[in-house]
PDB file of N, CA and C in Angstrom:
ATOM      1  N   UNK A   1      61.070  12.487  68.277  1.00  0.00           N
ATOM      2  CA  UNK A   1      59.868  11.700  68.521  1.00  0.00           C
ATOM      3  C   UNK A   1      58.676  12.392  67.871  1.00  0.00           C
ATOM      4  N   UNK A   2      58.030  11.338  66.899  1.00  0.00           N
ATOM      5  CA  UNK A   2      56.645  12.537  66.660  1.00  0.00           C
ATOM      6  C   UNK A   2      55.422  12.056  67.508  1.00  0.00           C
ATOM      7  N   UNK A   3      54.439  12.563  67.690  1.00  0.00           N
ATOM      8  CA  UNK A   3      53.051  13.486  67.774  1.00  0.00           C
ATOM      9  C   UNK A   3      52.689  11.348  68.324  1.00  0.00           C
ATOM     10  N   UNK A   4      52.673  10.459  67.198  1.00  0.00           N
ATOM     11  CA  UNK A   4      52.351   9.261  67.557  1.00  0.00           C
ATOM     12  C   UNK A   4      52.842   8.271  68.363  1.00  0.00           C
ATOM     13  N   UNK A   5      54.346   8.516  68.424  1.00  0.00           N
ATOM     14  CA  UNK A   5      55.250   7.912  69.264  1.00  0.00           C
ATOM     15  C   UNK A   5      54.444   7.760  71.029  1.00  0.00           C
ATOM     16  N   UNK A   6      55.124   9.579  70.866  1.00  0.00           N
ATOM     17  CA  UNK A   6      54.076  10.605  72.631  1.00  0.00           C
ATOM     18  C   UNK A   6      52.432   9.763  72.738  1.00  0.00           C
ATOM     19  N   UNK A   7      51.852   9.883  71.587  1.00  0.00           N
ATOM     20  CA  UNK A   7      50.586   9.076  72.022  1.00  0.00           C
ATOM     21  C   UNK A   7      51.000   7.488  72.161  1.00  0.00           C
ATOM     22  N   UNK A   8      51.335   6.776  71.788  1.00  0.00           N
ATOM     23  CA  UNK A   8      51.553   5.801  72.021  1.00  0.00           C
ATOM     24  C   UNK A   8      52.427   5.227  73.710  1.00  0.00           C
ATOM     25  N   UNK A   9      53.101   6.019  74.244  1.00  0.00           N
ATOM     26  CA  UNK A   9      53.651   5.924  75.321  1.00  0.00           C
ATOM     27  C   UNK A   9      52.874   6.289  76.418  1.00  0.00           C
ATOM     28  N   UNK A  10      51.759   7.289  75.846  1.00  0.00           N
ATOM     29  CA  UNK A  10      50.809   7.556  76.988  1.00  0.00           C
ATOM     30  C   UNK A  10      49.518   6.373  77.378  1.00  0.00           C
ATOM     31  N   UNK A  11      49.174   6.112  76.057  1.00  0.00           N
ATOM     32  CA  UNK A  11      48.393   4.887  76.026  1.00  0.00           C
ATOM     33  C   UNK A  11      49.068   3.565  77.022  1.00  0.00           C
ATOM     34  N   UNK A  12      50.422   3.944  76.335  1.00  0.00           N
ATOM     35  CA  UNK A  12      51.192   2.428  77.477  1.00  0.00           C
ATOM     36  C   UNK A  12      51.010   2.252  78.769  1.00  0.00           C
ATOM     37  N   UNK A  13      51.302   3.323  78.753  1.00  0.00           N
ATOM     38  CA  UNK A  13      51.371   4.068  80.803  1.00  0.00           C
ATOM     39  C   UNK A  13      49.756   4.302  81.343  1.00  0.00           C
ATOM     40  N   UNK A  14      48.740   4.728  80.687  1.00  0.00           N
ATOM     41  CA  UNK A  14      47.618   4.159  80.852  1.00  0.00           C
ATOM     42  C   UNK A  14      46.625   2.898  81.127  1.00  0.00           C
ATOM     43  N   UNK A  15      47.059   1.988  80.279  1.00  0.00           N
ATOM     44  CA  UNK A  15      47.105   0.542  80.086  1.00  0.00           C
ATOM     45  C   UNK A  15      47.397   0.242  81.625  1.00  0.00           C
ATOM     46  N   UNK A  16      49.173   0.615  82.194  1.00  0.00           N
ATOM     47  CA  UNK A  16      49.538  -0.374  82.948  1.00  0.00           C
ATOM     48  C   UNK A  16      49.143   0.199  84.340  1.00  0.00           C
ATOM     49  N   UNK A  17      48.837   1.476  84.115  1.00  0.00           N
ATOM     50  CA  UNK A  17      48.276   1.786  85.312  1.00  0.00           C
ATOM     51  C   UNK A  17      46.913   1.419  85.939  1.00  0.00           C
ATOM     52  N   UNK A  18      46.277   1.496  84.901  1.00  0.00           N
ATOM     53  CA  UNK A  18      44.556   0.775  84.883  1.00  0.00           C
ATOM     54  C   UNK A  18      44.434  -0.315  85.346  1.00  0.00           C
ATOM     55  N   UNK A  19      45.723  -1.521  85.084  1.00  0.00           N
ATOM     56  CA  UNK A  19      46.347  -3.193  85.191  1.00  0.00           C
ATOM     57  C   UNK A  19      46.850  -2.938  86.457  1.00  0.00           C
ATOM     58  N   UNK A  20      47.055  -2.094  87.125  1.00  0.00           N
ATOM     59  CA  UNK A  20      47.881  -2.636  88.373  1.00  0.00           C
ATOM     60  C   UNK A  20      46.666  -1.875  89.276  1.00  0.00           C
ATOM     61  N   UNK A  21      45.765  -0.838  89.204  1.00  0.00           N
ATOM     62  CA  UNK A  21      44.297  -0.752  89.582  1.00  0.00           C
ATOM     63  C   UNK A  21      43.624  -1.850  89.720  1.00  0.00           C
ATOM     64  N   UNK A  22      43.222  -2.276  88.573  1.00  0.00           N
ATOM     65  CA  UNK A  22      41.922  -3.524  89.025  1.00  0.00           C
ATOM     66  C   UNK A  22      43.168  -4.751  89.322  1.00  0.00           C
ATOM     67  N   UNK A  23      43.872  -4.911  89.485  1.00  0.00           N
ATOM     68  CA  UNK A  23      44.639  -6.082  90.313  1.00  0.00           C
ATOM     69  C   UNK A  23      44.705  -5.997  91.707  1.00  0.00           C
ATOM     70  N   UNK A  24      44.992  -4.537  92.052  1.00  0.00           N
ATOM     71  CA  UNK A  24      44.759  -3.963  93.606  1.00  0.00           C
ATOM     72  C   UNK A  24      43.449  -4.072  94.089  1.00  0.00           C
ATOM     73  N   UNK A  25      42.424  -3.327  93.270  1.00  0.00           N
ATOM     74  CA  UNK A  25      41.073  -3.702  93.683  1.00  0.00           C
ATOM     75  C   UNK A  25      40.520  -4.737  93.970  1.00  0.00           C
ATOM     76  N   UNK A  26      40.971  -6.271  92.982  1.00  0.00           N
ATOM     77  CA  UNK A  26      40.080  -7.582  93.131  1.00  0.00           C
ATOM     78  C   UNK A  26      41.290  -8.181  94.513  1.00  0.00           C
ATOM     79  N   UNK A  27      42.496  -7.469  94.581  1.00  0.00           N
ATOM     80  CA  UNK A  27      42.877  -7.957  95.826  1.00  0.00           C
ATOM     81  C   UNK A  27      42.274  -7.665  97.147  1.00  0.00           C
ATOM     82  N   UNK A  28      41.588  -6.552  97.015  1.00  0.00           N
ATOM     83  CA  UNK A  28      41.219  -5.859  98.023  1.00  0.00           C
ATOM     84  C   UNK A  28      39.634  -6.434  98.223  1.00  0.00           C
ATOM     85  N   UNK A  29      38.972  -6.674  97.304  1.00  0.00           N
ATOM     86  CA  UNK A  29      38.199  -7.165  97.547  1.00  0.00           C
ATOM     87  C   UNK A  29      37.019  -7.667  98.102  1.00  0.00           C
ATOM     88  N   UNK A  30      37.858  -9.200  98.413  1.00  0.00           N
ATOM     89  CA  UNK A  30      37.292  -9.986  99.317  1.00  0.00           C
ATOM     90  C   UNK A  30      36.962  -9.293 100.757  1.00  0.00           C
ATOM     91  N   UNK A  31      37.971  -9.181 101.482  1.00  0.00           N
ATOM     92  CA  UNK A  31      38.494  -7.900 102.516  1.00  0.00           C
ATOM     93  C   UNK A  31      37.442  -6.946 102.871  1.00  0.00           C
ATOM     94  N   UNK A  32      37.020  -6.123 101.567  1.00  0.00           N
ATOM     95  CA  UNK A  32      36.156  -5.029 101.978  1.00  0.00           C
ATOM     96  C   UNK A  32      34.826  -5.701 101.672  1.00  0.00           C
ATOM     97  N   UNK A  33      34.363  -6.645 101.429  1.00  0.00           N
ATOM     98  CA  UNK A  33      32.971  -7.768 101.379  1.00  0.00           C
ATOM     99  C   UNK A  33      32.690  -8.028 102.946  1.00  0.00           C
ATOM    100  N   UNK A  34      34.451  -8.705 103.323  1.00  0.00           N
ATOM    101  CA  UNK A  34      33.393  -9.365 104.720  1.00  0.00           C
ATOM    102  C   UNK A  34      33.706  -8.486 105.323  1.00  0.00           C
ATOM    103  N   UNK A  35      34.407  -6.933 106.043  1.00  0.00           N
ATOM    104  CA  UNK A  35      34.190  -6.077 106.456  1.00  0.00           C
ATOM    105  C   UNK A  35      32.604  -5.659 106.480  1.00  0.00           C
ATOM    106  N   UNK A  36      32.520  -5.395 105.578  1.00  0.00           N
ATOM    107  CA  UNK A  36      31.162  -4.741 105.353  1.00  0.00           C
ATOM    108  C   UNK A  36      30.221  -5.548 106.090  1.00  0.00           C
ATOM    109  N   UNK A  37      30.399  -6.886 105.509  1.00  0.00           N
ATOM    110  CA  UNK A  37      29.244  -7.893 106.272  1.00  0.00           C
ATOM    111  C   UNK A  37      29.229  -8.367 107.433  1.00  0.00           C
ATOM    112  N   UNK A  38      30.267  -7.606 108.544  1.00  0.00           N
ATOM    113  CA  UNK A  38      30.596  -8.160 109.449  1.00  0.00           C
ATOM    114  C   UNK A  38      31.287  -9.575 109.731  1.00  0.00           C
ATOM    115  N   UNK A  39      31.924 -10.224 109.005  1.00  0.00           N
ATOM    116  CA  UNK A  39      32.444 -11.536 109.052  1.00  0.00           C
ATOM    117  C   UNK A  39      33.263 -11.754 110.151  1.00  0.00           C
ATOM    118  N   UNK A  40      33.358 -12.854 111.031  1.00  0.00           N
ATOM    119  CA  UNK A  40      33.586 -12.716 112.336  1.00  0.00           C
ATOM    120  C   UNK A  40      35.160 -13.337 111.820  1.00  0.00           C
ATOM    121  N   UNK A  41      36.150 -13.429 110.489  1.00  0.00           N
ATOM    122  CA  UNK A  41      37.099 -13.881 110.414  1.00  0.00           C
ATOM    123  C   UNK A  41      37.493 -12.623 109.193  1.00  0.00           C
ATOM    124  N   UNK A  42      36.959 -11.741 108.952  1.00  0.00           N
ATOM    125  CA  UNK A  42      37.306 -10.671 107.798  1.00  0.00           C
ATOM    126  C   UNK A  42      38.548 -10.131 107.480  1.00  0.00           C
ATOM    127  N   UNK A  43      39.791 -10.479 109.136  1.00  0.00           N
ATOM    128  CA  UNK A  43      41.075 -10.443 108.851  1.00  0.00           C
ATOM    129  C   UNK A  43      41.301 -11.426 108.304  1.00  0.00           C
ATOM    130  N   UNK A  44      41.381 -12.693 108.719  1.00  0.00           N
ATOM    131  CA  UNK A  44      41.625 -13.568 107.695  1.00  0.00           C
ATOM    132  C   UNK A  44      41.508 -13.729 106.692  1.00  0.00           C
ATOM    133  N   UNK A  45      40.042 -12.869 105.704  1.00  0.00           N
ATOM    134  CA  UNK A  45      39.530 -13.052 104.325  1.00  0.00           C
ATOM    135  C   UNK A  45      40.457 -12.113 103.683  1.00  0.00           C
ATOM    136  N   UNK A  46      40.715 -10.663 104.296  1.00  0.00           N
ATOM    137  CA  UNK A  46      41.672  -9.642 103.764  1.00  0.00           C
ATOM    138  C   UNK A  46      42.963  -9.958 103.587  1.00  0.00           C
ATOM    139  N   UNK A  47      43.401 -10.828 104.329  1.00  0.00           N
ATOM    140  CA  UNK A  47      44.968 -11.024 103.861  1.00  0.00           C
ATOM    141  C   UNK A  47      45.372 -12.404 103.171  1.00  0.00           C
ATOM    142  N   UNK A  48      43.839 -13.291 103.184  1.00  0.00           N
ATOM    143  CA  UNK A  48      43.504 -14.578 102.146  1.00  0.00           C
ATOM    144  C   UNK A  48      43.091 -13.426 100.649  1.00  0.00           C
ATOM    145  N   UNK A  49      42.722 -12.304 100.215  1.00  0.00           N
ATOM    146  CA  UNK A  49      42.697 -11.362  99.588  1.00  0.00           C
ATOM    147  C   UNK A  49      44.181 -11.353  98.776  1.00  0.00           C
ATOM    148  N   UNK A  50      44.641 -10.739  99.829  1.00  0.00           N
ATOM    149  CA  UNK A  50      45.987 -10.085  99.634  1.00  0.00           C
ATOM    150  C   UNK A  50      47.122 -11.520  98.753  1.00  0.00           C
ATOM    151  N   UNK A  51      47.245 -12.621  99.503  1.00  0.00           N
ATOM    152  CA  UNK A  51      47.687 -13.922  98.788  1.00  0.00           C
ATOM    153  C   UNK A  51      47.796 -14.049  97.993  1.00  0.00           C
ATOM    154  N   UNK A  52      46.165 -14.194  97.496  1.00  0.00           N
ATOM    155  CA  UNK A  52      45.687 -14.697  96.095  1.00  0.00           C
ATOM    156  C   UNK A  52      46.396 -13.924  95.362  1.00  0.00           C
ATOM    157  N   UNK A  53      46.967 -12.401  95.592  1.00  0.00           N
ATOM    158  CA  UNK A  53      47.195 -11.726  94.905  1.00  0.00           C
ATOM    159  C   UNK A  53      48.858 -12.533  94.336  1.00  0.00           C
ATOM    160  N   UNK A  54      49.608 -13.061  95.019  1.00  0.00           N
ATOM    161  CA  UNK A  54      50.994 -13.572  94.663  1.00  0.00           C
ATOM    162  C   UNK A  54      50.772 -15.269  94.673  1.00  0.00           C
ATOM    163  N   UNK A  55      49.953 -15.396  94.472  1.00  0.00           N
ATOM    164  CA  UNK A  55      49.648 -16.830  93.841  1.00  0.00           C
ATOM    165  C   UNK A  55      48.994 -16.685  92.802  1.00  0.00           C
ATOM    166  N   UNK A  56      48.916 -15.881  91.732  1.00  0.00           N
ATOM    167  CA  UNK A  56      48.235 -15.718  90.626  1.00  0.00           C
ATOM    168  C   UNK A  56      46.741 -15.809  90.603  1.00  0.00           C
ATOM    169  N   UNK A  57      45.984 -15.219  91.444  1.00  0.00           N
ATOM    170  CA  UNK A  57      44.405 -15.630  91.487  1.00  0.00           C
ATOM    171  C   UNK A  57      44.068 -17.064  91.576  1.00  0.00           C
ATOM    172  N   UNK A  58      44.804 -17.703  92.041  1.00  0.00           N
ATOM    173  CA  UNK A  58      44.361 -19.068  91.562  1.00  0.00           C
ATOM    174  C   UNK A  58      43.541 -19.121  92.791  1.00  0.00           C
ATOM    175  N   UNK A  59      43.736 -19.061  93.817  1.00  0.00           N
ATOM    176  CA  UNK A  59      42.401 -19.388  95.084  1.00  0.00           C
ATOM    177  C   UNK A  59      41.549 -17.949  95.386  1.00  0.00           C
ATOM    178  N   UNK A  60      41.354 -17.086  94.230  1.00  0.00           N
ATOM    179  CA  UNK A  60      40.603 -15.887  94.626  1.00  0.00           C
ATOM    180  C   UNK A  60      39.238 -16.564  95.123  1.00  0.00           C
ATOM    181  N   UNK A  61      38.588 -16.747  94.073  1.00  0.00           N
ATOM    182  CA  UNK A  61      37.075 -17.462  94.043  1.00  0.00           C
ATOM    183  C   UNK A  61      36.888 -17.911  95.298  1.00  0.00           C
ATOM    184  N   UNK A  62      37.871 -19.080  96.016  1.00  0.00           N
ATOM    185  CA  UNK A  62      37.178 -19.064  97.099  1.00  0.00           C
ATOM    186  C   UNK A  62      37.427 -18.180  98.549  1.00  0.00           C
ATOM    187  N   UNK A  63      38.230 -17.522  98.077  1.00  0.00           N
ATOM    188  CA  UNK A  63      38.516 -16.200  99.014  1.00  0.00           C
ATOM    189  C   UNK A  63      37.145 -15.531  99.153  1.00  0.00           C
ATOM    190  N   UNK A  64      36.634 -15.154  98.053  1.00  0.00           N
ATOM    191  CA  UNK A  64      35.818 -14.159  98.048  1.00  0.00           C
ATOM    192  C   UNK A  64      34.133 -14.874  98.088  1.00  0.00           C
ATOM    193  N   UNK A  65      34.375 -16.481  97.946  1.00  0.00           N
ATOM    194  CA  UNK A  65      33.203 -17.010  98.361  1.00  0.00           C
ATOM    195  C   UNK A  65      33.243 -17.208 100.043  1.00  0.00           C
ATOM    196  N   UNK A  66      34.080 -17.090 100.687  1.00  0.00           N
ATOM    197  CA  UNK A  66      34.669 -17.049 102.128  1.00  0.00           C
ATOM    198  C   UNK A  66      34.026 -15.784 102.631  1.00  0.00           C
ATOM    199  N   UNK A  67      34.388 -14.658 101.742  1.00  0.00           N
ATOM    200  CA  UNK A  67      33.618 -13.603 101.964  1.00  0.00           C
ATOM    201  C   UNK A  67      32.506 -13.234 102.096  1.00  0.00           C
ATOM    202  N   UNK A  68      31.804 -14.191 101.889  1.00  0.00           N
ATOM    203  CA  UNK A  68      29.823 -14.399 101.684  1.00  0.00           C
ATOM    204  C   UNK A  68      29.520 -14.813 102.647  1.00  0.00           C
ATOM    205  N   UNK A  69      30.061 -16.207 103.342  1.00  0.00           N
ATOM    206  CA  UNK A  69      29.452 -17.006 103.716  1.00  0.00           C
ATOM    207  C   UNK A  69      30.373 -16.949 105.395  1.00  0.00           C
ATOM    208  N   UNK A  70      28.757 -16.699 106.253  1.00  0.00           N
ATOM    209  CA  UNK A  70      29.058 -16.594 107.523  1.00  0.00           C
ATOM    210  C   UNK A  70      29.116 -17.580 108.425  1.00  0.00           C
ATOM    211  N   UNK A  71      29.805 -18.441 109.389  1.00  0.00           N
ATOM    212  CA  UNK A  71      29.991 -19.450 110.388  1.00  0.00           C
ATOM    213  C   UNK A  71      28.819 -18.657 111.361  1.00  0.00           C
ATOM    214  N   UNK A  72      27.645 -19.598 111.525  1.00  0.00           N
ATOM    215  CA  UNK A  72      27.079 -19.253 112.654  1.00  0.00           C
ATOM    216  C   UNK A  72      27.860 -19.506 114.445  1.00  0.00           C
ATOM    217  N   UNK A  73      27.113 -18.972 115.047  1.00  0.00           N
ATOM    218  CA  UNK A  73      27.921 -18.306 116.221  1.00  0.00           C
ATOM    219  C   UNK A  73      27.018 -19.222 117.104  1.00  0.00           C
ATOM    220  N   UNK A  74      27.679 -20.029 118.525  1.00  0.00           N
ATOM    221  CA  UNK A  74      27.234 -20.759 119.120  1.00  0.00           C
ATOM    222  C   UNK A  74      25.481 -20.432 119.878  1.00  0.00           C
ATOM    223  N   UNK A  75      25.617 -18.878 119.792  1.00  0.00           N
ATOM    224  CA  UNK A  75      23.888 -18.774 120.501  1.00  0.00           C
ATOM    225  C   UNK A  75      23.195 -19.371 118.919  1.00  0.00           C
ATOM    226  N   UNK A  76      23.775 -19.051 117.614  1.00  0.00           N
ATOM    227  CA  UNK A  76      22.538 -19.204 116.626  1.00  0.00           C
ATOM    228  C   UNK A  76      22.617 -20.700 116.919  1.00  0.00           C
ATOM    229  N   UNK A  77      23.597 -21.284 116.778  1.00  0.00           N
ATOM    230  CA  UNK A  77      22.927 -22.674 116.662  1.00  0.00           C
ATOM    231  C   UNK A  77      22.346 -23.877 117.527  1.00  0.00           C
ATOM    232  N   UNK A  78      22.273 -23.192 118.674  1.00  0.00           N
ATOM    233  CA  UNK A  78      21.090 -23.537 119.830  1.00  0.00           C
ATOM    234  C   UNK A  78      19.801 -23.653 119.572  1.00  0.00           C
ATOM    235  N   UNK A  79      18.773 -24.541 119.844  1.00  0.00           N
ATOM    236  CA  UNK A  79      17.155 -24.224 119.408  1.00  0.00           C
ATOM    237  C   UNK A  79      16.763 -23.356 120.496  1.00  0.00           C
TER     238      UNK A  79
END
């Protein structure tokens, strides 16, 4: 094997490690959004997170718009 091969295999293994990083991360996500924000359903958003991940991202977006947006709580919506 020469000198370019070795670089080239390291680059590979770099690549796919970096690829299975930010795939873990945007799974994780949503999850650590409504944590943070207190979301009164944030288990649900974390493992609606986790899903998206084996459904090909296709319902991330609104996972993680789920993650924003809070259900007011019966005292708020009293006058």
């Amino acid at each position: 094997m020469s000198f370019i091969d070795i670089f080239a295999w390291i680059v590979l293994i770099v690549l796919a490690v970096s690829t299975v990083a930010v795939v873990v991360f945007l799974a994780m996500l949503p999850g650590l959004i409504a944590r943070r924000r207190n979301h009164p359903w944030a288990q649900a958003v974390t493992v609606g997170g986790w899903v998206t991940l084996f459904l090909g991202f296709v319902l991330w977006p609104i996972v993680l718009i789920w993650a924003y947006v809070d259900v007011p709580t019966a005292k708020e919506r009293q006058p």
